[in-house]
Protein backbone atom coordinates (compact mmCIF):
# COMPACT_ATOMS: atom_id res chain seq x y z
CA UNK A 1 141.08 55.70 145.64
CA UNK A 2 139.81 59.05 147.12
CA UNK A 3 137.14 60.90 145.60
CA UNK A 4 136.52 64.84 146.57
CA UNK A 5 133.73 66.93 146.29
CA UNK A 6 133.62 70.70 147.60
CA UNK A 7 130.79 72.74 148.49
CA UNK A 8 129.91 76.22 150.09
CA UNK A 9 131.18 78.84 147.98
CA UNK A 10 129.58 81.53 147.00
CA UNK A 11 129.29 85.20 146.94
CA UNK A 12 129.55 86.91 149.99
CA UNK A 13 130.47 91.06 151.05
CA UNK A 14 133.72 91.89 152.50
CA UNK A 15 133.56 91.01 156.44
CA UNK A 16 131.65 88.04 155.94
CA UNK A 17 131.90 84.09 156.45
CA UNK A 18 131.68 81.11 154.18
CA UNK A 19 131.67 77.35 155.30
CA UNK A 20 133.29 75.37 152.70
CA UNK A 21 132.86 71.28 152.83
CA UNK A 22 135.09 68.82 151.19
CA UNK A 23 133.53 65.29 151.48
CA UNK A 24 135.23 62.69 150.27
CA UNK A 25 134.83 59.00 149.68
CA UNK A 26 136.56 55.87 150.92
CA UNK A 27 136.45 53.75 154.07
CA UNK A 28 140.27 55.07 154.98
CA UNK A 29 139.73 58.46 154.75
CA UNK A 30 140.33 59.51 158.22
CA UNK A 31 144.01 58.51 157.85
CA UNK A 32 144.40 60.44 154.62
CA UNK A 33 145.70 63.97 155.23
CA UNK A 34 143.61 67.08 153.99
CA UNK A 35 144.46 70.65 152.67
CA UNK A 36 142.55 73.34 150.80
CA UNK A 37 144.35 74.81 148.42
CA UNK A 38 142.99 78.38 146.09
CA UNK A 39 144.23 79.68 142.98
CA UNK A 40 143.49 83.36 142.70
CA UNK A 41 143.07 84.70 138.70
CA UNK A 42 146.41 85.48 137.49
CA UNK A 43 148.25 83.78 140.54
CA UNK A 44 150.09 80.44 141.77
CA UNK A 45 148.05 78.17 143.67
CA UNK A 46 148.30 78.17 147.32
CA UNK A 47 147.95 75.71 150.00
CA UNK A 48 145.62 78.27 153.09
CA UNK A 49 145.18 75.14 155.53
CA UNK A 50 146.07 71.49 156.07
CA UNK A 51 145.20 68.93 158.81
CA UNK A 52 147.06 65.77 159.80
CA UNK A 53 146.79 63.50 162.51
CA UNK A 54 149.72 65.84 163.91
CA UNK A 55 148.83 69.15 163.23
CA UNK A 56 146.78 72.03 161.40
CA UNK A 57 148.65 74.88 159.37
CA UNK A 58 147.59 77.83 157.93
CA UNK A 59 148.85 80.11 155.36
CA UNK A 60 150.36 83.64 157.11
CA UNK A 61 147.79 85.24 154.90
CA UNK A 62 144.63 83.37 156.66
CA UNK A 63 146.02 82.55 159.83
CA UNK A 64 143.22 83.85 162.96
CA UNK A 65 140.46 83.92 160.00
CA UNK A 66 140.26 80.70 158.24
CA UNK A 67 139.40 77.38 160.26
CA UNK A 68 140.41 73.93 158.95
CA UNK A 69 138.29 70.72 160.59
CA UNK A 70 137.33 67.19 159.87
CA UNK A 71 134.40 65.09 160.78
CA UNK A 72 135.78 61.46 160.13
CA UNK A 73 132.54 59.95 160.59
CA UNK A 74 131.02 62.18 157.99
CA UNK A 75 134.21 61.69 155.79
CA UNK A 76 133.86 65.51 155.50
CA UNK A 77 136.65 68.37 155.94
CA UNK A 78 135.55 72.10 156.29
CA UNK A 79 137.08 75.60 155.58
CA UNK A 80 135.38 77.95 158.07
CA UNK A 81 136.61 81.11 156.74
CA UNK A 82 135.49 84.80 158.49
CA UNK A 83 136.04 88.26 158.21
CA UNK A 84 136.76 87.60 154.49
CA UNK A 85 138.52 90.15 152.10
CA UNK A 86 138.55 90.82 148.07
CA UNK A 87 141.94 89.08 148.41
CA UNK A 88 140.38 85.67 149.28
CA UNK A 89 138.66 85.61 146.23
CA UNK A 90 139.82 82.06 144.34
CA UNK A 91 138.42 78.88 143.26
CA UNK A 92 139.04 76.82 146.29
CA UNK A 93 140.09 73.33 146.39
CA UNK A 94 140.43 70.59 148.50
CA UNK A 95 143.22 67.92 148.62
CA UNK A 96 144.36 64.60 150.12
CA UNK A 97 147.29 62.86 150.70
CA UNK A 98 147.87 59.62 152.81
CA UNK A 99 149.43 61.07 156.06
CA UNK A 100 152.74 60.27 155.93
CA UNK A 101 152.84 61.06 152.03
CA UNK A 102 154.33 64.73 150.51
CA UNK A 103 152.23 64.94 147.78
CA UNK A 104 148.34 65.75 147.06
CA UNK A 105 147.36 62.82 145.22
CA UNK A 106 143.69 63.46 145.32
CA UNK A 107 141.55 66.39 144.10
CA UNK A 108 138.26 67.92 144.23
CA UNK A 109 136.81 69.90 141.32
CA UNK A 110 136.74 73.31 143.08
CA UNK A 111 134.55 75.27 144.41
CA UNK A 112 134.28 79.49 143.58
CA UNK A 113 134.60 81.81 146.84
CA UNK A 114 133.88 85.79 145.35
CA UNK A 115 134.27 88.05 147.88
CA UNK A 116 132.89 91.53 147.14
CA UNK A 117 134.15 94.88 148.45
């Protein structure tokens, strides 16, 4: 069992950063895959960035802006995200998986990123 809690959002002006942290619980953590996922008013959730043991991906839409990394031996995952837009504004999640799984299994409660123009 994985337990998630995110951090770090906030209210911040267009062109600005935001740190989120997702730290989790559980001895096997580090071999648990991550991803943040947001879910913008009115629109489908979407997965921005995901880390593996293999890789990092980003969504097109926050590719060169958003940063995904892990701390295993703080059991911690951030979302550095910069030069922010109105368009990032969501309720931000985070999510784990065991790495070879498909599917999210594990999720945080959310935390609210407001980006003003």
């Amino acid at each position: 069992q994985v337990q998630l809690v995110e951090s770090g959002g906030g209210l911040v002006q267009a062109g600005g950063s935001l740190r989120l942290s997702c730290a989790a619980s559980g001895r096997t953590f580090s071999t648990y895959a991550v991803g943040w996922f947001r879910r913008a008013p009115g629109k489908q959730r979407e997965l921005v960035a995901a880390i593996s043991s293999a890789r990092t991906t980003y969504a097109d839409s926050v590719k060169g802006r958003f940063i995904i990394s892990r701390d295993n031996a703080k059991n911690t995952v951030y979302l550095q995200m910069n030069s922010l837009k109105p368009e990032d504004t969501a309720v931000y999640y985070c999510a784990a998986r065991p790495d070879l799984a498909v599917v999210y299994d594990y999720w945080g409660q959310g935390t609210q990123v407001i980006v003003s123009s």
